[in-house]
C-alpha atoms as a PDB file:
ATOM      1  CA  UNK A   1      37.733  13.438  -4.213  1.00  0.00           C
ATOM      2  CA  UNK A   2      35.027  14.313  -1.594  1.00  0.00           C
ATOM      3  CA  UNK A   3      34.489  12.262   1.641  1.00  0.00           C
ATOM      4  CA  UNK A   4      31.079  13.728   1.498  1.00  0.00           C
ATOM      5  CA  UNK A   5      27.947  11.009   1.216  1.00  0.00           C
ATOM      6  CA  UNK A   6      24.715  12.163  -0.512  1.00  0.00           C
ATOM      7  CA  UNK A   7      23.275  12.814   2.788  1.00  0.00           C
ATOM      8  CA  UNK A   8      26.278  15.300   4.484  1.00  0.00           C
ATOM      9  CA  UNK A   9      27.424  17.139   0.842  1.00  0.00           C
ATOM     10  CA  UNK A  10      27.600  20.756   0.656  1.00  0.00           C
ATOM     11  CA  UNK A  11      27.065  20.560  -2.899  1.00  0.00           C
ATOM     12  CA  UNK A  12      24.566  18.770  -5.476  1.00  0.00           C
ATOM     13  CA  UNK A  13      25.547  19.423  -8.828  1.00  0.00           C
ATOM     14  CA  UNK A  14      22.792  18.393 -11.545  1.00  0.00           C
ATOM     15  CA  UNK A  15      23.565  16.510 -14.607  1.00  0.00           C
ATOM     16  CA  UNK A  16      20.818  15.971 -16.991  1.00  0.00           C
ATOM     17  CA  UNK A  17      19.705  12.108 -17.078  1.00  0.00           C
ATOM     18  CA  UNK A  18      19.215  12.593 -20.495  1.00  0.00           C
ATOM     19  CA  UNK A  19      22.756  13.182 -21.439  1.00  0.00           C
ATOM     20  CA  UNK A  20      24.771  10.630 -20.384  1.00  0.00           C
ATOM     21  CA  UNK A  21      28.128  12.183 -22.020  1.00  0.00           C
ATOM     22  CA  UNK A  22      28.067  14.983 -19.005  1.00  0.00           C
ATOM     23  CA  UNK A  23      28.210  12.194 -15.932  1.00  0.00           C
ATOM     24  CA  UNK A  24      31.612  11.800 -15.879  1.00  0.00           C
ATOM     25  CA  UNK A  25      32.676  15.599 -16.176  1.00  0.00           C
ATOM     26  CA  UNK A  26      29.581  15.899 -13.400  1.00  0.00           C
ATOM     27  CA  UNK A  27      31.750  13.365 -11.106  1.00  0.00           C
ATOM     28  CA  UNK A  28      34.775  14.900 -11.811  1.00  0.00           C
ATOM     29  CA  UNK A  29      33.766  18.688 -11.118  1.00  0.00           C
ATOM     30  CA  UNK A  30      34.441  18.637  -7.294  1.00  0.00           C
ATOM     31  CA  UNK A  31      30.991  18.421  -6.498  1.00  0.00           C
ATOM     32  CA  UNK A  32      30.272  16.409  -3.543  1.00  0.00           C
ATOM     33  CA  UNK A  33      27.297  15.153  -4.872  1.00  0.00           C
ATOM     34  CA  UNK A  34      25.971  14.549  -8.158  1.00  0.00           C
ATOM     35  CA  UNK A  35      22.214  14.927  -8.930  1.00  0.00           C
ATOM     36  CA  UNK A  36      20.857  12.357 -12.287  1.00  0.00           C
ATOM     37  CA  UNK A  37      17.926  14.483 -13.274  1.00  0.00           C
ATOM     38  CA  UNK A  38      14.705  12.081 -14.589  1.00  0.00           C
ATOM     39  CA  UNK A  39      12.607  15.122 -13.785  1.00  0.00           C
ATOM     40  CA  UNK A  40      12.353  18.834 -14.761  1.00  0.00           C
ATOM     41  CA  UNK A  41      15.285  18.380 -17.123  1.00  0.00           C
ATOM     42  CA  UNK A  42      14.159  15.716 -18.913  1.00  0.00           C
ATOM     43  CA  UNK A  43      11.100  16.137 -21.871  1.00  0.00           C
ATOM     44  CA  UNK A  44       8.557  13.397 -22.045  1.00  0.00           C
ATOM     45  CA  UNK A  45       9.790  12.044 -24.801  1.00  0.00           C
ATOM     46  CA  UNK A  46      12.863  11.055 -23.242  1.00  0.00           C
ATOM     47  CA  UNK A  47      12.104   9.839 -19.832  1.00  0.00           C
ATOM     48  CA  UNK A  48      12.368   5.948 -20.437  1.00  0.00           C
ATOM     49  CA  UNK A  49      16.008   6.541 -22.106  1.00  0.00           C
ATOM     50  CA  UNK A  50      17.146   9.095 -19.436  1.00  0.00           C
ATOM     51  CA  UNK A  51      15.791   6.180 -17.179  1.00  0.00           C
ATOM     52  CA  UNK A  52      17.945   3.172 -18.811  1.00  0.00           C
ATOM     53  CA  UNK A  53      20.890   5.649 -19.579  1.00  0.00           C
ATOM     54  CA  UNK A  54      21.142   5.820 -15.875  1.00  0.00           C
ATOM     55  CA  UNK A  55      20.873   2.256 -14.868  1.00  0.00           C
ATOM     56  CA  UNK A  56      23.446   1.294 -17.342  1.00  0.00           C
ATOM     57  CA  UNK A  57      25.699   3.886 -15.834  1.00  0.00           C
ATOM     58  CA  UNK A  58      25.245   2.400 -12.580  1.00  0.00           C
ATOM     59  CA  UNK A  59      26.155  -1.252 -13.798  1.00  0.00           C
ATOM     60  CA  UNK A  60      29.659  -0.280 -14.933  1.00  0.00           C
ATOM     61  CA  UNK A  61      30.400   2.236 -12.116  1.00  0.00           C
ATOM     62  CA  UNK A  62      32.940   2.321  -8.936  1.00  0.00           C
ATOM     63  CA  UNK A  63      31.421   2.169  -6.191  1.00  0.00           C
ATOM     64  CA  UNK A  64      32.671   5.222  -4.892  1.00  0.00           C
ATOM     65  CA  UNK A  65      31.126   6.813  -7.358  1.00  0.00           C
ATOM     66  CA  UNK A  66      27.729   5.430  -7.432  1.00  0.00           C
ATOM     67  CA  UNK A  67      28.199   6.456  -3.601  1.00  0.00           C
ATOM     68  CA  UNK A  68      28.349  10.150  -4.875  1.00  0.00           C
ATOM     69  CA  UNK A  69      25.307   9.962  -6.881  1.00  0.00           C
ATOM     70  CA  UNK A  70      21.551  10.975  -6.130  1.00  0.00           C
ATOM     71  CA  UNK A  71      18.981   9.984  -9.026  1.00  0.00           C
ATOM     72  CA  UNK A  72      15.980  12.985  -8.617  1.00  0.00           C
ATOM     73  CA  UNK A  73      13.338  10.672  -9.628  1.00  0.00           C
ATOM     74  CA  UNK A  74       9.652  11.630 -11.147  1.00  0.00           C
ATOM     75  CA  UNK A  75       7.345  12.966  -8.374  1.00  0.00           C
ATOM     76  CA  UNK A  76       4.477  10.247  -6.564  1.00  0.00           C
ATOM     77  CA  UNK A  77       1.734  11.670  -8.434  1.00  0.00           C
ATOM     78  CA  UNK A  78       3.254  11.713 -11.773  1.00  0.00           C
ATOM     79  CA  UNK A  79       2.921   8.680 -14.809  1.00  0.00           C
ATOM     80  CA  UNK A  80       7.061   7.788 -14.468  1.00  0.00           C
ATOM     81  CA  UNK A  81       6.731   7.434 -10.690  1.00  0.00           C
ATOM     82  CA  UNK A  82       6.531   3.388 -10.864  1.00  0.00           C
ATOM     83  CA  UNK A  83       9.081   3.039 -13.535  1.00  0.00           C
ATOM     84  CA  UNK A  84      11.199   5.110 -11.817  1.00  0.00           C
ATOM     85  CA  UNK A  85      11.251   2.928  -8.761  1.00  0.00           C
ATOM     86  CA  UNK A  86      11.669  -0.341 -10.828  1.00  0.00           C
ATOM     87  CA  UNK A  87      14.641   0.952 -12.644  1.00  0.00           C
ATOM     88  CA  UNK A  88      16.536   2.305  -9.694  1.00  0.00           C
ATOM     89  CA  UNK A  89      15.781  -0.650  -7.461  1.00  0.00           C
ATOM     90  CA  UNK A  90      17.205  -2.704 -10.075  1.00  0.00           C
ATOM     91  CA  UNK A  91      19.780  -0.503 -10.610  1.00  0.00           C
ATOM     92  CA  UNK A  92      20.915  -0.771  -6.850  1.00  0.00           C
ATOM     93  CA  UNK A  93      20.518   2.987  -6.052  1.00  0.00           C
ATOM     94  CA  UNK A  94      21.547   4.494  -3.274  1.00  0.00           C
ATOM     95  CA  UNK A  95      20.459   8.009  -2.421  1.00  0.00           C
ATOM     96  CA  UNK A  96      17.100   9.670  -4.219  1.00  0.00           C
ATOM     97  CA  UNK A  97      15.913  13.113  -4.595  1.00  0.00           C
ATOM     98  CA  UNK A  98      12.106  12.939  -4.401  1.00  0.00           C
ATOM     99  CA  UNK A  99      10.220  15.894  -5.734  1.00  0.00           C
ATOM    100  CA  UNK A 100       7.074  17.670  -4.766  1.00  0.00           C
ATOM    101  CA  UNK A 101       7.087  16.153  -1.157  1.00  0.00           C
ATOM    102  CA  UNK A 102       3.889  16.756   0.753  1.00  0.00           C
ATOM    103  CA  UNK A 103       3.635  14.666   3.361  1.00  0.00           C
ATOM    104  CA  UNK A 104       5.392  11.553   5.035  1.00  0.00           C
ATOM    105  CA  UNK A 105       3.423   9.073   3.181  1.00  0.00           C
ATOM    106  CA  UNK A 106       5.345  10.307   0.103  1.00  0.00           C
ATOM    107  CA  UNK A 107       8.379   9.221   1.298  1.00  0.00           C
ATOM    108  CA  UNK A 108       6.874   5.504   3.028  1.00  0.00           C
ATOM    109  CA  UNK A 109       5.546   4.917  -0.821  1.00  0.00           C
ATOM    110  CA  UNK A 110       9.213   5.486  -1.701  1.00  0.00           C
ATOM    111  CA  UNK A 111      11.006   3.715   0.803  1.00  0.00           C
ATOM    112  CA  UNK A 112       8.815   0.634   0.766  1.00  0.00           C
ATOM    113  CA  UNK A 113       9.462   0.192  -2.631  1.00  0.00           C
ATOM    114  CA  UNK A 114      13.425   1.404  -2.605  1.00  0.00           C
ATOM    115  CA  UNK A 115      14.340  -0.999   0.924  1.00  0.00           C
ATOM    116  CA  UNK A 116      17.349   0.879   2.252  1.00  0.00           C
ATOM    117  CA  UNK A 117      17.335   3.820   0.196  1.00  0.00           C
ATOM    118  CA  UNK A 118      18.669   7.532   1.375  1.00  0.00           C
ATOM    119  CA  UNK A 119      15.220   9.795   0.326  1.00  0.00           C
ATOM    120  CA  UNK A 120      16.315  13.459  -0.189  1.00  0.00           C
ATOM    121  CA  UNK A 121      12.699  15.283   0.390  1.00  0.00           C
ATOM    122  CA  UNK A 122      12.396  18.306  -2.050  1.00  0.00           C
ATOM    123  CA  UNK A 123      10.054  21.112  -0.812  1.00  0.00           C
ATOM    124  CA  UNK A 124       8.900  23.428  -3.227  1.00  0.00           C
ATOM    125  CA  UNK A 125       5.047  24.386  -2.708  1.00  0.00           C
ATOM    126  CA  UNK A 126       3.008  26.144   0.414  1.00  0.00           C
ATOM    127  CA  UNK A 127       1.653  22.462   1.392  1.00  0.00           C
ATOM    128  CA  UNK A 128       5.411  21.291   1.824  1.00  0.00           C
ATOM    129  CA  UNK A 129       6.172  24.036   3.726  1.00  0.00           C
ATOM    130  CA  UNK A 130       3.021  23.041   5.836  1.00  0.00           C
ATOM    131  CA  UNK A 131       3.965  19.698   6.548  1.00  0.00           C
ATOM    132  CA  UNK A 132       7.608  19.929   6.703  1.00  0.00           C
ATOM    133  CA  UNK A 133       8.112  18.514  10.464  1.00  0.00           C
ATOM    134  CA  UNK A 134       6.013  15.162   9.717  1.00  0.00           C
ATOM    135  CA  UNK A 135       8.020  14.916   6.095  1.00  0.00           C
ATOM    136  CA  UNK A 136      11.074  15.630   8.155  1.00  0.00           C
ATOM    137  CA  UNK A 137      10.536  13.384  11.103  1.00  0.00           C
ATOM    138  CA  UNK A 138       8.784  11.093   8.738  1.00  0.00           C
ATOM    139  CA  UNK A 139      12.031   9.106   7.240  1.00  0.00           C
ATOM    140  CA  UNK A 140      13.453  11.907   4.912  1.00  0.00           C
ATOM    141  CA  UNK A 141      17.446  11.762   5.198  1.00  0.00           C
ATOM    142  CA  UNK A 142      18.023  15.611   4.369  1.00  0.00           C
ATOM    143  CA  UNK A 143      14.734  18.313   3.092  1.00  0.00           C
ATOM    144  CA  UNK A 144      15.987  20.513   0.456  1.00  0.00           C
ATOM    145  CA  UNK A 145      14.242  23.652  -0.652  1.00  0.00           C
ATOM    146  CA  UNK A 146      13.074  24.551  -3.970  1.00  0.00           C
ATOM    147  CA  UNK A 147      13.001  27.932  -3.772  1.00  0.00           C
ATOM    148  CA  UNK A 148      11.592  28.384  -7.528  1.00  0.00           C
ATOM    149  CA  UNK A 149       9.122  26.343  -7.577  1.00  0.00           C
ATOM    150  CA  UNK A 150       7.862  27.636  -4.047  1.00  0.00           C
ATOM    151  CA  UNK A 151       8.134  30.962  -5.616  1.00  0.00           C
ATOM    152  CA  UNK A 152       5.709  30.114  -8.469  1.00  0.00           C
ATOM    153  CA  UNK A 153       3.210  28.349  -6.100  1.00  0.00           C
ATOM    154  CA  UNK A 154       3.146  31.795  -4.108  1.00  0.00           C
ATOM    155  CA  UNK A 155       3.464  33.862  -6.727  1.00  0.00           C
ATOM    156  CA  UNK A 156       6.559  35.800  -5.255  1.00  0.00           C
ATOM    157  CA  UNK A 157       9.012  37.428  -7.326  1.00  0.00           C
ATOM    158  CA  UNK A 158      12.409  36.403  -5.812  1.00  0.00           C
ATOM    159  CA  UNK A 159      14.161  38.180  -8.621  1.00  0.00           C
ATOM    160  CA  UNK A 160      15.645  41.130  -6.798  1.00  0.00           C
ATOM    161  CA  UNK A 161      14.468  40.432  -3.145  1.00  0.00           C
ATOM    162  CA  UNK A 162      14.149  36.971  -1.796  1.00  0.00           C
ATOM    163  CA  UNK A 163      12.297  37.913   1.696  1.00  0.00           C
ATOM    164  CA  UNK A 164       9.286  36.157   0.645  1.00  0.00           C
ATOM    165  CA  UNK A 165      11.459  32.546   1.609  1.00  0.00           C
ATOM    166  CA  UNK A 166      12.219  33.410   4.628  1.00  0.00           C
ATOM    167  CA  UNK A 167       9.481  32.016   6.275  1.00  0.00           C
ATOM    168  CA  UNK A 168       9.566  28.977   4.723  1.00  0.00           C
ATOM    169  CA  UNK A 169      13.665  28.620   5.107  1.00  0.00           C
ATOM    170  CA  UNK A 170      13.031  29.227   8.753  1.00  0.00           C
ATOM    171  CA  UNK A 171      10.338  26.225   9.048  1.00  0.00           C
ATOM    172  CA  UNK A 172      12.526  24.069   6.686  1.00  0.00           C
ATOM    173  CA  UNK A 173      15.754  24.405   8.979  1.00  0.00           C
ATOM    174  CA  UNK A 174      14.120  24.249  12.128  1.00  0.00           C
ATOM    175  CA  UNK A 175      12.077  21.047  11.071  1.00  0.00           C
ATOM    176  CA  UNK A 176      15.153  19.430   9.863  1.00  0.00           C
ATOM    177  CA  UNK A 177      17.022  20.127  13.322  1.00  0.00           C
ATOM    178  CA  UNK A 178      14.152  18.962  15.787  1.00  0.00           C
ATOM    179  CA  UNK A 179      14.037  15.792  13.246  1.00  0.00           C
ATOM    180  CA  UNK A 180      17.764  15.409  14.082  1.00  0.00           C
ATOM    181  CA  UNK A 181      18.826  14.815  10.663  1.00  0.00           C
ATOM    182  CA  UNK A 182      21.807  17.755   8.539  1.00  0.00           C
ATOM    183  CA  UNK A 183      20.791  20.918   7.972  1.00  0.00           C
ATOM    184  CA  UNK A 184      18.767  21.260   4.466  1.00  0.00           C
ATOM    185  CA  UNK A 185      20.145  22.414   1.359  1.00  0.00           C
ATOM    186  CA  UNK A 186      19.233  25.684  -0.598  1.00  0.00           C
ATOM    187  CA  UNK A 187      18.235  25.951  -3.829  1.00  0.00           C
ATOM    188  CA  UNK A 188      19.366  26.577  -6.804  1.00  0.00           C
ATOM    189  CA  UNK A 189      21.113  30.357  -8.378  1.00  0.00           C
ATOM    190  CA  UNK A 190      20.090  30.216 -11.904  1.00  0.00           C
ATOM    191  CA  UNK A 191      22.733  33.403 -12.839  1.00  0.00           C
ATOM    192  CA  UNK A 192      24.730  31.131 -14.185  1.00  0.00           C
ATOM    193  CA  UNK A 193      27.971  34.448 -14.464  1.00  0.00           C
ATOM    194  CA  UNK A 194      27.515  35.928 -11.441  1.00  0.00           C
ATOM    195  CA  UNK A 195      29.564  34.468  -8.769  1.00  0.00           C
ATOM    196  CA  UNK A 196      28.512  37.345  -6.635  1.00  0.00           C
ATOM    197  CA  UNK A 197      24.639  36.822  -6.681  1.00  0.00           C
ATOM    198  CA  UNK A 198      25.656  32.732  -6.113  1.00  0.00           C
ATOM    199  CA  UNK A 199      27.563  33.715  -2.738  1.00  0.00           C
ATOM    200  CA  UNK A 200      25.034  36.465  -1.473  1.00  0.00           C
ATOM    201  CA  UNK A 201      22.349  33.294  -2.447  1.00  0.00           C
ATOM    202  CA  UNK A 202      23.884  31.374  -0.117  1.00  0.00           C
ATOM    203  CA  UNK A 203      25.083  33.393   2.629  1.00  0.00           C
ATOM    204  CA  UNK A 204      21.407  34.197   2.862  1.00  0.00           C
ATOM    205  CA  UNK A 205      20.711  30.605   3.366  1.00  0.00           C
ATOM    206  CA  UNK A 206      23.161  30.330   6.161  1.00  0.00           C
ATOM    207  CA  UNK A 207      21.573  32.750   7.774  1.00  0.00           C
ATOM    208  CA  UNK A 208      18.358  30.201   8.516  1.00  0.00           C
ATOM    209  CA  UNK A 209      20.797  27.499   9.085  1.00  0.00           C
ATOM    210  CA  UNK A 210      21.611  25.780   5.950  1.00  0.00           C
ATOM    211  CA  UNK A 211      24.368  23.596   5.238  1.00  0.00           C
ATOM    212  CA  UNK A 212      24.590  22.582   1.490  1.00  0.00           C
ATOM    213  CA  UNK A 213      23.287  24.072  -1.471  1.00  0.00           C
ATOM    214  CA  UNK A 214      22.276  23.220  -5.453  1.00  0.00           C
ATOM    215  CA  UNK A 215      24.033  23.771  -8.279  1.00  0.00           C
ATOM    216  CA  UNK A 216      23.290  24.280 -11.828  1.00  0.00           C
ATOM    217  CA  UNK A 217      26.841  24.515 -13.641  1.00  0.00           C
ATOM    218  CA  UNK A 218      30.467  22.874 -12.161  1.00  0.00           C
ATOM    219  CA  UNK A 219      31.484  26.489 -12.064  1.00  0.00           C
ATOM    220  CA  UNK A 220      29.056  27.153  -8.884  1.00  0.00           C
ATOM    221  CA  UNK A 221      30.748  24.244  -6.837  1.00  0.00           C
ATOM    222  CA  UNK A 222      34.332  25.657  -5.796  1.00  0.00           C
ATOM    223  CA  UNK A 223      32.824  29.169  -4.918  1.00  0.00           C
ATOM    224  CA  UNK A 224      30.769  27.877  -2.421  1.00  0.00           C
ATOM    225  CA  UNK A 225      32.835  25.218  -1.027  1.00  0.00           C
ATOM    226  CA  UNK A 226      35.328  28.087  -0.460  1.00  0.00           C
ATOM    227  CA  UNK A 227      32.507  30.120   1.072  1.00  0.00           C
ATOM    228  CA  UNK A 228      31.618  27.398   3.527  1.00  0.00           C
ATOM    229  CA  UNK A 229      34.828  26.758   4.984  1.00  0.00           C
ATOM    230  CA  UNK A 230      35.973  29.498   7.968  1.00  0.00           C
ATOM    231  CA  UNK A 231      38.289  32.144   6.793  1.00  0.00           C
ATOM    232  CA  UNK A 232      42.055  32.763   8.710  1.00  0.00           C
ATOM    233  CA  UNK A 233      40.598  35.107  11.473  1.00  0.00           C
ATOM    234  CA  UNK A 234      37.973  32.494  12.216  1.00  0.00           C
ATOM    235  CA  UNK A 235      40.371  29.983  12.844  1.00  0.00           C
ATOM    236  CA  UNK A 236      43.230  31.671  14.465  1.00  0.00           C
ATOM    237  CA  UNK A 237      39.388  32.847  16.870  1.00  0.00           C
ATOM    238  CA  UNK A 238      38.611  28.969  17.292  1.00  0.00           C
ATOM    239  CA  UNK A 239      42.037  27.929  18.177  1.00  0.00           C
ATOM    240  CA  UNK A 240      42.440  30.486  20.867  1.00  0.00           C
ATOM    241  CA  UNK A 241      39.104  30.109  22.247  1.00  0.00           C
ATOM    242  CA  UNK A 242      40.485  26.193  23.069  1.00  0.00           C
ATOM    243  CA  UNK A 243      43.507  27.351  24.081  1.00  0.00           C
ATOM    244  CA  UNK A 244      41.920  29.189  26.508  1.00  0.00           C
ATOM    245  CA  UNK A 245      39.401  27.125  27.599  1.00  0.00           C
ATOM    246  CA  UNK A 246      42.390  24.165  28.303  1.00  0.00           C
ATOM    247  CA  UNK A 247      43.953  26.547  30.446  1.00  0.00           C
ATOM    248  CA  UNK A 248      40.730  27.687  32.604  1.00  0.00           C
ATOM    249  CA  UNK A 249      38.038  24.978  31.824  1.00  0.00           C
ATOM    250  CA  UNK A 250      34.855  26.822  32.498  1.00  0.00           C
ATOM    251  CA  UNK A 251      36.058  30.024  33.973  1.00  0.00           C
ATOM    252  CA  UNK A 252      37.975  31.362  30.589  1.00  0.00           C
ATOM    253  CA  UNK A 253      37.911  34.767  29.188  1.00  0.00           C
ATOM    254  CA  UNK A 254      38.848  35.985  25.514  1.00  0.00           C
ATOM    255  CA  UNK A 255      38.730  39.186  24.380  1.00  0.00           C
ATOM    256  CA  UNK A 256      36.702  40.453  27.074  1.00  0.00           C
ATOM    257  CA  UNK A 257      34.370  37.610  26.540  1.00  0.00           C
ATOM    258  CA  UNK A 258      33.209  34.878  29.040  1.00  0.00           C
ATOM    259  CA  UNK A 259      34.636  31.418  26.766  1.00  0.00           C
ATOM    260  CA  UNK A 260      31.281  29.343  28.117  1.00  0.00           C
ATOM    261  CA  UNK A 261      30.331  26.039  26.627  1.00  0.00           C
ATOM    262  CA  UNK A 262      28.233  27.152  23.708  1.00  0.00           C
ATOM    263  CA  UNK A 263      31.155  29.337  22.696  1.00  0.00           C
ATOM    264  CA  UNK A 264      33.885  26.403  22.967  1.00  0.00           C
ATOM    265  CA  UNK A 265      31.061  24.293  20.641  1.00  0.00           C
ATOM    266  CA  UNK A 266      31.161  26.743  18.163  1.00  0.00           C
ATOM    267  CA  UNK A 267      34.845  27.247  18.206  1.00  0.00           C
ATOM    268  CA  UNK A 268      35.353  23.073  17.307  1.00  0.00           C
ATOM    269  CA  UNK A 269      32.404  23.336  15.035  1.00  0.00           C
ATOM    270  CA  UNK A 270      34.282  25.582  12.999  1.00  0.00           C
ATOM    271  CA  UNK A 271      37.746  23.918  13.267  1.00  0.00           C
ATOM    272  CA  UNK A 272      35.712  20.528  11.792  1.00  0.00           C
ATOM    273  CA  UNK A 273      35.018  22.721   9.263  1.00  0.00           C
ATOM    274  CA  UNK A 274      37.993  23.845   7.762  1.00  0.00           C
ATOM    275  CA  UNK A 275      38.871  19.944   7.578  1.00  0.00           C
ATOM    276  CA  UNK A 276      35.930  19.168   5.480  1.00  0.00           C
END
């Protein structure tokens, strides 16, 4: 089981709120987090049962698992934005995933009526990308990119080259660091059989400094939690970069290489890492 909150995961594994039957495989799929979709997986026909099928999960449920779960609710603007909010404020929700996120006041209206709440901020259109820094120092707990639907507002075809989010992925992670909260998560990698395309999707995302990433199918989550954690040679690297250090604090070489601060950061960073 994951120590991972909503908030720090490296992995968000969506579940359909509409079918019930999948939450428990969701929970038990190694996923740190797991996402209740009331939006884009859900028709319109069944939004008020997705809606109750979650709430009545959430009155039986440990609370280490309702810990694990985020509930990606109906977007501000949309008619199941209110009843959204009533039913997971009854519910005692923890952790939301808020689409279409535009501005600050987005995530206030949430808040205000969700007292306490975690609010994931999904950004997936050119005006999210523009006000990313007041969304992120505006009370979001983690931004998350969706890179499909940011596609479609831009009309880019991220099919074979996805160069067209790096701009965006640059002003989501930077946003999210000056704000001080984790590094944002990437989106989703819709091949569902190719565990290749999945890693190179998210290797590019570390690149601009992301942390977590979306997933579509349990199959996605091991691959990338093996991914994120630092191989042998980077560990055997971090441990003798400390060694070093402890023998000659701030005058130690390694490998021809001055062992400054920055360097001795990097080298715990990455031994936290292969704890997570």
């Amino acid at each position: 089981m994951s120590s991972h909150s909503p908030t720090h995961a490296r992995t968000y594994l969506f579940v359909p709120g509409s079918r019930p039957e999948r939450f428990a495989k969701a929970l038990a799929s190694g996923a740190d987090a797991v996402v209740r979709d009331l939006e884009d997986a859900v028709a319109e026909d069944d939004k008020a049962t997705s809606r109750d099928a979650v709430a009545e999960w959430f009155a039986t449920a440990s609370t280490e698992d309702r810990l694990r779960i985020v509930v990606r609710i109906n977007d501000t603007g949309s008619a199941w934005f209110a009843a959204d909010l009533l039913t997971m404020r009854d519910a005692g929700v923890i952790s939301v995933l808020l689409p279409k996120v535009e501005s600050a006041d987005q995530i206030d209206t949430t808040q205000a009526a969700l007292p306490g709440v975690s609010v994931l901020a999904l950004i997936e259109s050119a005006r999210g990308v523009a006000q990313v820094d007041s969304v992120a120092s505006g009370g979001a707990s983690r931004l998350v990119f969706g890179t499909l639907d940011f596609a479609l507002d831009l009309n880019i075809d991220i099919g074979t080259d996805a160069t067209g989010l790096a701009y965006a992925a640059s002003r989501i992670a930077i946003a999210s660091r000056v704000a001080g909260i984790p590094a944002p998560v990437a989106g989703v990698t819709p091949q569902l059989d190719d565990e290749a395309c999945l890693l190179a999707d998210l290797a590019d995302a570390r690149r601009f400094g992301f942390g977590a990433k979306l997933c579509i199918h349990p199959k996605q989550v091991l691959p990338i939690h093996t991914a994120l954690r630092p191989d042998a040679k980077a560990l055997d690297w971090a441990r003798r970069v400390l060694v070093a250090d402890a023998a000659s604090p701030g005058a130690a070489r390694l490998d021809g290489r001055m062992v400054d601060r920055p360097v001795v950061l990097q080298a715990q960073r990455t031994l936290a890492l292969a704890r997570d």
